[in-house]
C-alpha atoms as a PDB file:
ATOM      1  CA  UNK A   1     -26.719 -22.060  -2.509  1.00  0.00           C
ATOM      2  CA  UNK A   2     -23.810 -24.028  -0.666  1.00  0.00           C
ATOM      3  CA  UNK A   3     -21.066 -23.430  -2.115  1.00  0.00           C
ATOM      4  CA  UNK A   4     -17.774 -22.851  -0.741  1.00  0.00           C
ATOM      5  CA  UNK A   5     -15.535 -19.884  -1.183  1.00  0.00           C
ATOM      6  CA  UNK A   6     -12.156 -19.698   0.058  1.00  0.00           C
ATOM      7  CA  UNK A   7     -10.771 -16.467   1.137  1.00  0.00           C
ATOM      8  CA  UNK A   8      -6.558 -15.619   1.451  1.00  0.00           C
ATOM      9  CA  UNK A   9      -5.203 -12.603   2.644  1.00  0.00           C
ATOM     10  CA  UNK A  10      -2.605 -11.579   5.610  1.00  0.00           C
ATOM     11  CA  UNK A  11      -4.513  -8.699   5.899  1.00  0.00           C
ATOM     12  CA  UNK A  12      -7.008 -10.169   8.671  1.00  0.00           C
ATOM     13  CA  UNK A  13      -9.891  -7.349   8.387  1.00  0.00           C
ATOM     14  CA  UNK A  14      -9.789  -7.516   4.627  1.00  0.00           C
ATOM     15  CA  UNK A  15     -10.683 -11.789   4.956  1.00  0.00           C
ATOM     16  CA  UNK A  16     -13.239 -10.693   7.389  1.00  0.00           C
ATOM     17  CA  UNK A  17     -14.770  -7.831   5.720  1.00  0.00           C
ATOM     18  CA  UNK A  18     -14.694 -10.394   2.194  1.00  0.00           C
ATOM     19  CA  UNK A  19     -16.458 -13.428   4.559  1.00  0.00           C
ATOM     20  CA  UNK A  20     -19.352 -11.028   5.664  1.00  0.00           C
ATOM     21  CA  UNK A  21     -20.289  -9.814   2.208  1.00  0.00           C
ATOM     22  CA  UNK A  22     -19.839 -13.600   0.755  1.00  0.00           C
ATOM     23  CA  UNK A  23     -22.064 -15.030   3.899  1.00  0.00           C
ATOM     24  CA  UNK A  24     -25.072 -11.945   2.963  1.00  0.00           C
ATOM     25  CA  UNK A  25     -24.808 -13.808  -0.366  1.00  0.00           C
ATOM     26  CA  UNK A  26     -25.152 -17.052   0.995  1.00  0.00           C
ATOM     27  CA  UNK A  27     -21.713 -18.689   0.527  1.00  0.00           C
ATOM     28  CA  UNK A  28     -20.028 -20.971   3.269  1.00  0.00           C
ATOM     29  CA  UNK A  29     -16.485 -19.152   3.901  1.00  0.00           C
ATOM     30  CA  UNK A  30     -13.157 -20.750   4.382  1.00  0.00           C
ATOM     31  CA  UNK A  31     -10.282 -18.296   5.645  1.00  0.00           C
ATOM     32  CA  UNK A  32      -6.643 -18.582   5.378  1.00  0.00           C
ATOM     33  CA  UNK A  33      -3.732 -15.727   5.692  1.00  0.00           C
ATOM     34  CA  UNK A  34      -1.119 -17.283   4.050  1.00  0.00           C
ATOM     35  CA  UNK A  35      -0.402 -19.237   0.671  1.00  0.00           C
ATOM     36  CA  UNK A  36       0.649 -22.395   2.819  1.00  0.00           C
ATOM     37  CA  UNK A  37      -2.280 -22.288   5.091  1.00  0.00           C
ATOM     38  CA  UNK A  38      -4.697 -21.981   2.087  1.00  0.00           C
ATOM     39  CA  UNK A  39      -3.174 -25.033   0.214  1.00  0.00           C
ATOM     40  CA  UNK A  40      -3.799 -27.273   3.296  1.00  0.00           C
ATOM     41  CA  UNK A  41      -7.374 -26.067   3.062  1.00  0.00           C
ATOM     42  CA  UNK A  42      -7.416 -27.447  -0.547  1.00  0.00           C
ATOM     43  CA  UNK A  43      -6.600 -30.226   0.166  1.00  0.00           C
ATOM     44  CA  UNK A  44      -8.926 -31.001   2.931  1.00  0.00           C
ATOM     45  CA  UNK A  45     -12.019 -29.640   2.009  1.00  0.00           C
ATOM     46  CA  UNK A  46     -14.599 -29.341  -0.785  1.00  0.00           C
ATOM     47  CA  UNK A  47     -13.946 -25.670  -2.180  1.00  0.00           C
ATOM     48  CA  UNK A  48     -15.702 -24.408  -5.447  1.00  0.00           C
ATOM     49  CA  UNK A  49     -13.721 -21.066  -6.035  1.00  0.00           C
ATOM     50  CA  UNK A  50     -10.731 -19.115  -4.253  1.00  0.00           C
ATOM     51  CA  UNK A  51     -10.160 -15.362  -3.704  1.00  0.00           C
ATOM     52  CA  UNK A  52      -6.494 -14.896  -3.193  1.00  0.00           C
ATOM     53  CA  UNK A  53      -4.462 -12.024  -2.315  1.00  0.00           C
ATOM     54  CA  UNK A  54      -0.533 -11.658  -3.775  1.00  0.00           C
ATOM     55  CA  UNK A  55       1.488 -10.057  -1.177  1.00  0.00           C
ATOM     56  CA  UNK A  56       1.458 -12.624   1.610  1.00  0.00           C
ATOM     57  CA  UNK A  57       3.980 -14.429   3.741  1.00  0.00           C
ATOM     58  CA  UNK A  58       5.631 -18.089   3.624  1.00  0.00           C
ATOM     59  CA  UNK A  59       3.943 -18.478   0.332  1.00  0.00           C
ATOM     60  CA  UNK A  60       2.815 -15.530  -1.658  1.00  0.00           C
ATOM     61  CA  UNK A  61      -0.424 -15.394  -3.691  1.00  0.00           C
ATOM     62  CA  UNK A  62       0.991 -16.272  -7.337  1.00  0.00           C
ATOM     63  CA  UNK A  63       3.075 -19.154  -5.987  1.00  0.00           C
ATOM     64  CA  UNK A  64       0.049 -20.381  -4.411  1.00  0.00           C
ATOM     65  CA  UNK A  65      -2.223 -20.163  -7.751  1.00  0.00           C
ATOM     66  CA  UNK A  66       0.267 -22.283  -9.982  1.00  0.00           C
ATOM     67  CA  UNK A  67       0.381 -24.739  -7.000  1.00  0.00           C
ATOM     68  CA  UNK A  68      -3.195 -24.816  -7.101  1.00  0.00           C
ATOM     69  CA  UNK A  69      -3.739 -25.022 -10.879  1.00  0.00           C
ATOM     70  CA  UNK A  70      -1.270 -27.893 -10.742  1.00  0.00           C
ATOM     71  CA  UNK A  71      -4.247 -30.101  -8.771  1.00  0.00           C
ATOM     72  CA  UNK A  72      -7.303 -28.361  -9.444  1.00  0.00           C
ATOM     73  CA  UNK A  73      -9.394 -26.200 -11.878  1.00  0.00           C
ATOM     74  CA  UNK A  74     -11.355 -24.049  -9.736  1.00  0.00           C
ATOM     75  CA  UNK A  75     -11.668 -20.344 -10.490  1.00  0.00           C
ATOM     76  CA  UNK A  76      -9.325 -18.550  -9.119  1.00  0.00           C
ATOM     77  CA  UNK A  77      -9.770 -14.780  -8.510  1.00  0.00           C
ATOM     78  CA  UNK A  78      -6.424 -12.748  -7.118  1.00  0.00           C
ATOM     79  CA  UNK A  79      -6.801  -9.436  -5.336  1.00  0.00           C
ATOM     80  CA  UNK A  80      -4.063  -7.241  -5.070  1.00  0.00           C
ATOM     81  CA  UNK A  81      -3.408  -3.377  -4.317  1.00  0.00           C
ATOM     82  CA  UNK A  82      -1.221  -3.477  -7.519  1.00  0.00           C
ATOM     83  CA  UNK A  83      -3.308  -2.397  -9.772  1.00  0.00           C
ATOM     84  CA  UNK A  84      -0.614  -2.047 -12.928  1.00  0.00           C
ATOM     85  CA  UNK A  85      -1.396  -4.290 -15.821  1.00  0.00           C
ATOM     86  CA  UNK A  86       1.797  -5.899 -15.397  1.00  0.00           C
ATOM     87  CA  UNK A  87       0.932  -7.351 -12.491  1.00  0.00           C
ATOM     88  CA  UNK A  88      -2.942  -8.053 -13.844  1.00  0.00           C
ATOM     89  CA  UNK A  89      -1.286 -10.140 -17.027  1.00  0.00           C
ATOM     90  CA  UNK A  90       1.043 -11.968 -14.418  1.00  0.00           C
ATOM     91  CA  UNK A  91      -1.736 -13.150 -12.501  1.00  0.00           C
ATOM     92  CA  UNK A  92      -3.276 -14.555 -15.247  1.00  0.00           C
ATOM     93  CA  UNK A  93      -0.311 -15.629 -16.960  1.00  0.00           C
ATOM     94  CA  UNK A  94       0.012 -18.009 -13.539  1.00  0.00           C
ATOM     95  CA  UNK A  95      -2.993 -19.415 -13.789  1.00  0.00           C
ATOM     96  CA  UNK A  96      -6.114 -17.080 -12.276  1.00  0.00           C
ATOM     97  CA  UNK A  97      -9.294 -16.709 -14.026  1.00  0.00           C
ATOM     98  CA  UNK A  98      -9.672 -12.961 -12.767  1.00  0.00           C
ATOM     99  CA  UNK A  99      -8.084  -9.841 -11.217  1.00  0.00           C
ATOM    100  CA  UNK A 100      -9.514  -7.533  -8.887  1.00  0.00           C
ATOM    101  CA  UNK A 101      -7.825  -4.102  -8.014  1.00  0.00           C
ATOM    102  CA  UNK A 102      -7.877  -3.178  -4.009  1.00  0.00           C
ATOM    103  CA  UNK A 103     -10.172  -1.113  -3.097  1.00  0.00           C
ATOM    104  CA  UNK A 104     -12.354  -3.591  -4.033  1.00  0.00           C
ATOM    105  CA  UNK A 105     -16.638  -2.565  -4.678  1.00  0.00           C
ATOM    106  CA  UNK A 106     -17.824  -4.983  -3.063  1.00  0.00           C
ATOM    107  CA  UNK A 107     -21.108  -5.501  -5.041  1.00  0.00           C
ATOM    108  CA  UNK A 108     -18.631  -5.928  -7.983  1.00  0.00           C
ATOM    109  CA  UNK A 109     -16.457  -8.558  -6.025  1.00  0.00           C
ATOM    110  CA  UNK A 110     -19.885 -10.570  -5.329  1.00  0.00           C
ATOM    111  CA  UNK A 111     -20.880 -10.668  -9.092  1.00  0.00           C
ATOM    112  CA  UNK A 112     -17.267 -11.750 -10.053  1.00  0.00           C
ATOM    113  CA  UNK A 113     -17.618 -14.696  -7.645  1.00  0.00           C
ATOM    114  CA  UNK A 114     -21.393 -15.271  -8.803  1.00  0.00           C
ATOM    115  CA  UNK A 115     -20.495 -15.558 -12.603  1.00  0.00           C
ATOM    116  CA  UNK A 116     -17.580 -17.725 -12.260  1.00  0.00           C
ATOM    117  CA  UNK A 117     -19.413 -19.934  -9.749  1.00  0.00           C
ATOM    118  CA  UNK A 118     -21.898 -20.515 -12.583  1.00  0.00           C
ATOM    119  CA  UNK A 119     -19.835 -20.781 -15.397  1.00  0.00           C
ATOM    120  CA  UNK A 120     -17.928 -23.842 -13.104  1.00  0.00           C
ATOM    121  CA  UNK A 121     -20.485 -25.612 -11.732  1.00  0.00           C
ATOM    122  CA  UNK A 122     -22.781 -25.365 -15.150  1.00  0.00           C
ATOM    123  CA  UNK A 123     -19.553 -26.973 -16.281  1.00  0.00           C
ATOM    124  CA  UNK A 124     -19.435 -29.632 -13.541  1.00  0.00           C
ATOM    125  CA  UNK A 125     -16.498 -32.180 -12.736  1.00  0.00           C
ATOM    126  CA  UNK A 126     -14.075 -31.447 -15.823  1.00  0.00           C
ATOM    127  CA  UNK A 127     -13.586 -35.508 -16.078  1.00  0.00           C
ATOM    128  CA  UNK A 128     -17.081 -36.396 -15.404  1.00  0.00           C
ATOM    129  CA  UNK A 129     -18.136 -39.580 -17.741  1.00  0.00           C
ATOM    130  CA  UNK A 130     -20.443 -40.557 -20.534  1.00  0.00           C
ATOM    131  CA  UNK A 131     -19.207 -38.933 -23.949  1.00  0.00           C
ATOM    132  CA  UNK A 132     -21.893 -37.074 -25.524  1.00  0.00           C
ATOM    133  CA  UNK A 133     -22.097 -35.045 -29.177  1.00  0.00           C
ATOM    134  CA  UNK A 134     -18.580 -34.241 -30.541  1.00  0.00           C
ATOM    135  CA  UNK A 135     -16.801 -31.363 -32.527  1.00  0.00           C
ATOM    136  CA  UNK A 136     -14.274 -33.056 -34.513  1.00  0.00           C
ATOM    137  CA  UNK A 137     -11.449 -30.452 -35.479  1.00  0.00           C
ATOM    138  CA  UNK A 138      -8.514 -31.957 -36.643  1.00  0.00           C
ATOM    139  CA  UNK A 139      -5.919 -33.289 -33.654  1.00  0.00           C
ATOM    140  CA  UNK A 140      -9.063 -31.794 -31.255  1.00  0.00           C
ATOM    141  CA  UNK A 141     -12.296 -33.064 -30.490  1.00  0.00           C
ATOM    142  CA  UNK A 142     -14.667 -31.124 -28.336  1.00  0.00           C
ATOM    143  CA  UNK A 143     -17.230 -33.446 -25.957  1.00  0.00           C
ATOM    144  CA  UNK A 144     -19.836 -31.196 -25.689  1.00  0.00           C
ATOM    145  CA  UNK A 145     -22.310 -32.969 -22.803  1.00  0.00           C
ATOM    146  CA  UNK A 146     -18.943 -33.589 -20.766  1.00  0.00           C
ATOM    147  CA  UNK A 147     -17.547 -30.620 -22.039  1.00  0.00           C
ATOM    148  CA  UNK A 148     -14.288 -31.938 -22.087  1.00  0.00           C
ATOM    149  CA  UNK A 149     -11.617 -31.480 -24.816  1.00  0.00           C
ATOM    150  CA  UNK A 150      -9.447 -33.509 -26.680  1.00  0.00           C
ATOM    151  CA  UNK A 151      -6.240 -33.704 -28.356  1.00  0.00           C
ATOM    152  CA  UNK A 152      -5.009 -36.554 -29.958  1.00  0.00           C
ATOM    153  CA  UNK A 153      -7.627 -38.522 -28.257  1.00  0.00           C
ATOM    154  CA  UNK A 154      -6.608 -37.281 -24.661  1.00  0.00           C
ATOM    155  CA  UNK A 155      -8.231 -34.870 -22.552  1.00  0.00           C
ATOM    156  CA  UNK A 156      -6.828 -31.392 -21.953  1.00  0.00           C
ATOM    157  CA  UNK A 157      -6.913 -30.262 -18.782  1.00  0.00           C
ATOM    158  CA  UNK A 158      -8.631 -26.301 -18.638  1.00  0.00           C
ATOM    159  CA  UNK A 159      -9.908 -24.657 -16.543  1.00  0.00           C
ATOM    160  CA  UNK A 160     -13.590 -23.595 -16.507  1.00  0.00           C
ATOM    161  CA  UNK A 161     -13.221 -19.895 -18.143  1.00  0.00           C
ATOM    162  CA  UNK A 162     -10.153 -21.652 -20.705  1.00  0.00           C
ATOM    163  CA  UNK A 163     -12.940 -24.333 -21.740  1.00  0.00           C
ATOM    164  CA  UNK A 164     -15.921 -21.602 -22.501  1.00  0.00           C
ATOM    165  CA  UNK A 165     -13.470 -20.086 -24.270  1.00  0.00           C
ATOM    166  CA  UNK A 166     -12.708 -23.583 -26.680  1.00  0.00           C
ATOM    167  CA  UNK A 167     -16.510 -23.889 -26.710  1.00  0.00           C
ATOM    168  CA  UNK A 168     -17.684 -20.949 -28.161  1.00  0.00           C
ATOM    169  CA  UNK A 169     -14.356 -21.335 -30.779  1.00  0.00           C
ATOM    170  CA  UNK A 170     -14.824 -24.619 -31.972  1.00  0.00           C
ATOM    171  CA  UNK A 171     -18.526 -24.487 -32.220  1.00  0.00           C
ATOM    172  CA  UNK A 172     -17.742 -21.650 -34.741  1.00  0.00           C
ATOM    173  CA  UNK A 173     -14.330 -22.610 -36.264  1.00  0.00           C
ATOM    174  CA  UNK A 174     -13.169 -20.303 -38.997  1.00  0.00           C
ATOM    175  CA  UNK A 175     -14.942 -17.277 -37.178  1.00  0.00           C
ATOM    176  CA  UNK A 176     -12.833 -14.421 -35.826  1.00  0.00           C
ATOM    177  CA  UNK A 177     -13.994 -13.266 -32.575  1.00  0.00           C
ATOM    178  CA  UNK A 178     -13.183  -9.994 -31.395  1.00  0.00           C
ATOM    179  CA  UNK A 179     -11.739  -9.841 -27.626  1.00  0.00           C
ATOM    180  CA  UNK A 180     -14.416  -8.107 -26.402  1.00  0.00           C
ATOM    181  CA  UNK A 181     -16.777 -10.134 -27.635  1.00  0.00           C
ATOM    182  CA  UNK A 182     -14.462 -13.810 -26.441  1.00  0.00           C
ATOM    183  CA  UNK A 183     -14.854 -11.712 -23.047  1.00  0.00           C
ATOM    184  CA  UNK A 184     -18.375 -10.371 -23.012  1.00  0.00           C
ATOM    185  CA  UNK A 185     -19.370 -14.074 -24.237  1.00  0.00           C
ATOM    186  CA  UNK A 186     -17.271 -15.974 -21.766  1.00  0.00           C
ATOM    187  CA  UNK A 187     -17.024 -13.759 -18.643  1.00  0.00           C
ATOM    188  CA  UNK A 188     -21.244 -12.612 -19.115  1.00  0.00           C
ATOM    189  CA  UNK A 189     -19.909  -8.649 -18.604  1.00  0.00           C
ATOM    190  CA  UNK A 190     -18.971  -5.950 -20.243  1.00  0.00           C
ATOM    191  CA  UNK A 191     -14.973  -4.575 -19.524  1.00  0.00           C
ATOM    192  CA  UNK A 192     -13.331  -1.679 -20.550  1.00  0.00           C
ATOM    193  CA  UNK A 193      -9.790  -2.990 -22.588  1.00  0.00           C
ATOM    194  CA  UNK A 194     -10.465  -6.218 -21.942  1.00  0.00           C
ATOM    195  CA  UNK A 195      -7.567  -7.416 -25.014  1.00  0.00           C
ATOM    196  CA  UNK A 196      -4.812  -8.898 -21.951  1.00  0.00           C
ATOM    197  CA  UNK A 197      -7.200 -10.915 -19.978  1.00  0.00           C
ATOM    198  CA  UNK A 198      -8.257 -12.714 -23.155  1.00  0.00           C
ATOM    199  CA  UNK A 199      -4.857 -12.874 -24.518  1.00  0.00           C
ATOM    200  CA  UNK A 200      -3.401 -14.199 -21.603  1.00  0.00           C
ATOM    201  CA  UNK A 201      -6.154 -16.898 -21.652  1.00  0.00           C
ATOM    202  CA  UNK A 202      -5.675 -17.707 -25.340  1.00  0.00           C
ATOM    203  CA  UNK A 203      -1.716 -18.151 -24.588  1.00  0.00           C
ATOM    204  CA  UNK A 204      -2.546 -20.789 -21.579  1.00  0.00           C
ATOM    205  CA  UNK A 205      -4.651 -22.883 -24.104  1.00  0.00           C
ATOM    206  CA  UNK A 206      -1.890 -22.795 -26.916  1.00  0.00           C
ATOM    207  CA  UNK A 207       0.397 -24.209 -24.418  1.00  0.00           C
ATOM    208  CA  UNK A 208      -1.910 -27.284 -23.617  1.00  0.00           C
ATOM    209  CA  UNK A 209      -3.750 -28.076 -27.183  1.00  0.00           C
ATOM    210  CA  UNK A 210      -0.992 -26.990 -29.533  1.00  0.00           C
ATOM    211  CA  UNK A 211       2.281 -29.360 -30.619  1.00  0.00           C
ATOM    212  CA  UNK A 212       4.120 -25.824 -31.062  1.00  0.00           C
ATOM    213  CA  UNK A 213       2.759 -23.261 -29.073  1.00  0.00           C
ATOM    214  CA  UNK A 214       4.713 -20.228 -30.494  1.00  0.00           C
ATOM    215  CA  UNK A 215       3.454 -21.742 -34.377  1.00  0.00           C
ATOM    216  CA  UNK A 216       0.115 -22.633 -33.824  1.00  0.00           C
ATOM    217  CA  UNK A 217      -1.628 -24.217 -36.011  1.00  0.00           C
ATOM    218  CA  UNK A 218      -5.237 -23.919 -34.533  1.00  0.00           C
ATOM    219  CA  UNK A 219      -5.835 -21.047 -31.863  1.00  0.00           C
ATOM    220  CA  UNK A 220      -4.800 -18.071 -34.202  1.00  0.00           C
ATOM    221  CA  UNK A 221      -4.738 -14.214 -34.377  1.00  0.00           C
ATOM    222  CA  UNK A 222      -6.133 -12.440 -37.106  1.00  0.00           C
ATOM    223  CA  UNK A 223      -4.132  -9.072 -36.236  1.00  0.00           C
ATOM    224  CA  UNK A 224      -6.259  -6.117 -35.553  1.00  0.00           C
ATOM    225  CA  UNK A 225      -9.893  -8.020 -35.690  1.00  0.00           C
ATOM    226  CA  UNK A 226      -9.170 -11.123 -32.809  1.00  0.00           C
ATOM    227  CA  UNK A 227      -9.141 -14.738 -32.492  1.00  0.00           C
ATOM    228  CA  UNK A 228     -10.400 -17.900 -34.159  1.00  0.00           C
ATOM    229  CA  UNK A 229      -9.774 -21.598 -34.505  1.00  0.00           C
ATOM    230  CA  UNK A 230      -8.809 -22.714 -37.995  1.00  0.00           C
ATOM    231  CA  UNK A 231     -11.141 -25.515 -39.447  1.00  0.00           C
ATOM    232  CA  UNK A 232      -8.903 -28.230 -40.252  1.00  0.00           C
ATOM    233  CA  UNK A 233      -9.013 -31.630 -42.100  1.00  0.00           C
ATOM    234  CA  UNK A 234     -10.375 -34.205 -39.432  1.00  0.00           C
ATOM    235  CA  UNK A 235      -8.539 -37.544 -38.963  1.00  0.00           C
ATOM    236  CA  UNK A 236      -9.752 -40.444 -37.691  1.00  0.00           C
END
């Protein structure tokens, strides 16, 4: 196990404490105390996953992660002291794939990083080549050995968590999934209220893969049961 994790925080015994725990697990550690410091990092070395914190100086965490999600689709986990869901939704709404509350449990912090490690790198490069088996649903098209998808014949960039989320929709279209089963499925744990980080999610892929995002037409919600994509008519 090499891969690299990428830790941000001002607080400079919090990075440390987060690099020991990582290293016991066998990850290489990058550290950086500030949002600009940790984009330079990006964009000089090879870094499978980042663990940000939001209240930081020059360039605070949430900046940094819709910087970041403009280049790259690596999961992103933020860690904050703010613990409101406000703040939780916000993160996600900017682009993270997770939230952890300070304190942190640290055996908790390691299996977030494990599972998302996984789900990216079972995923591999998002624009790898060779098209494989398709999904045809209407204006989408799901590649499912690149696992890439399309719409309107070009590829939509998501991140790893948004495309396991597409998967396990358009391989069932027409089924409603409940949020805590989208989230059990996709995130491999069980969470208490887990209905914002899915719908947060769900809202980021309207805005890529749907012409109106505020009238979709695929991604719905079937009030009071969950989410589904409607099966559609497929053009060619």
């Amino acid at each position: 196990m090499n891969e690299c994790v990428l830790v941000v925080d001002d607080d400079r015994e919090i990075v440390k404490a987060i690099a020991i725990l990582l290293e016991q697990e066998g990850y290489q550690v990058l550290k950086a105390y500030d949002g600009l410091q940790a984009l330079d990092l990006l964009m000089t070395c090879s870094v499978q996953l980042v663990i940000i914190d939001v209240m930081m100086p020059k360039l605070d965490g949430l900046s940094a992660v819709m910087r970041i999600r403009e280049r790259q689709n690596l999961p992103i986990i933020v860690l904050s002291a703010k613990s409101e869901e406000t703040d939780k939704v916000l993160g996600l709404s900017m682009g993270a794939d997770d939230y952890v509350a300070k304190p942190y449990n640290p055996a908790e912090l390691a299996a977030r990083v494990k599972s998302h490690l996984r789900r990216y790198t079972s995923l591999g490069d998002i624009h790898a080549g060779a098209s494989g088996d398709e999904i045809r649903n209407g204006r989408l098209c799901y590649h499912t050995k690149e696992r890439v998808l399309y719409a309107d014949g070009e590829p939509v960039r998501l991140t790893a968590t948004e495309t396991k989320i597409m998967e396990l929709l358009m391989r069932n279209a027409g089924r409603i999934f409940p949020a805590e089963e989208i989230y059990r499925r996709v995130w491999e744990e069980d969470a208490f209220a887990p209905e914002n980080t899915v719908m947060v999610h769900i809202r980021r892929i309207r805005e890529k893969i749907e012409l109106n995002p505020k009238e979709p037409e695929y991604l719905k919600v079937v009030w009071g049961i969950g989410y589904k994509i409607e099966k559609m008519e497929t053009t060619h």
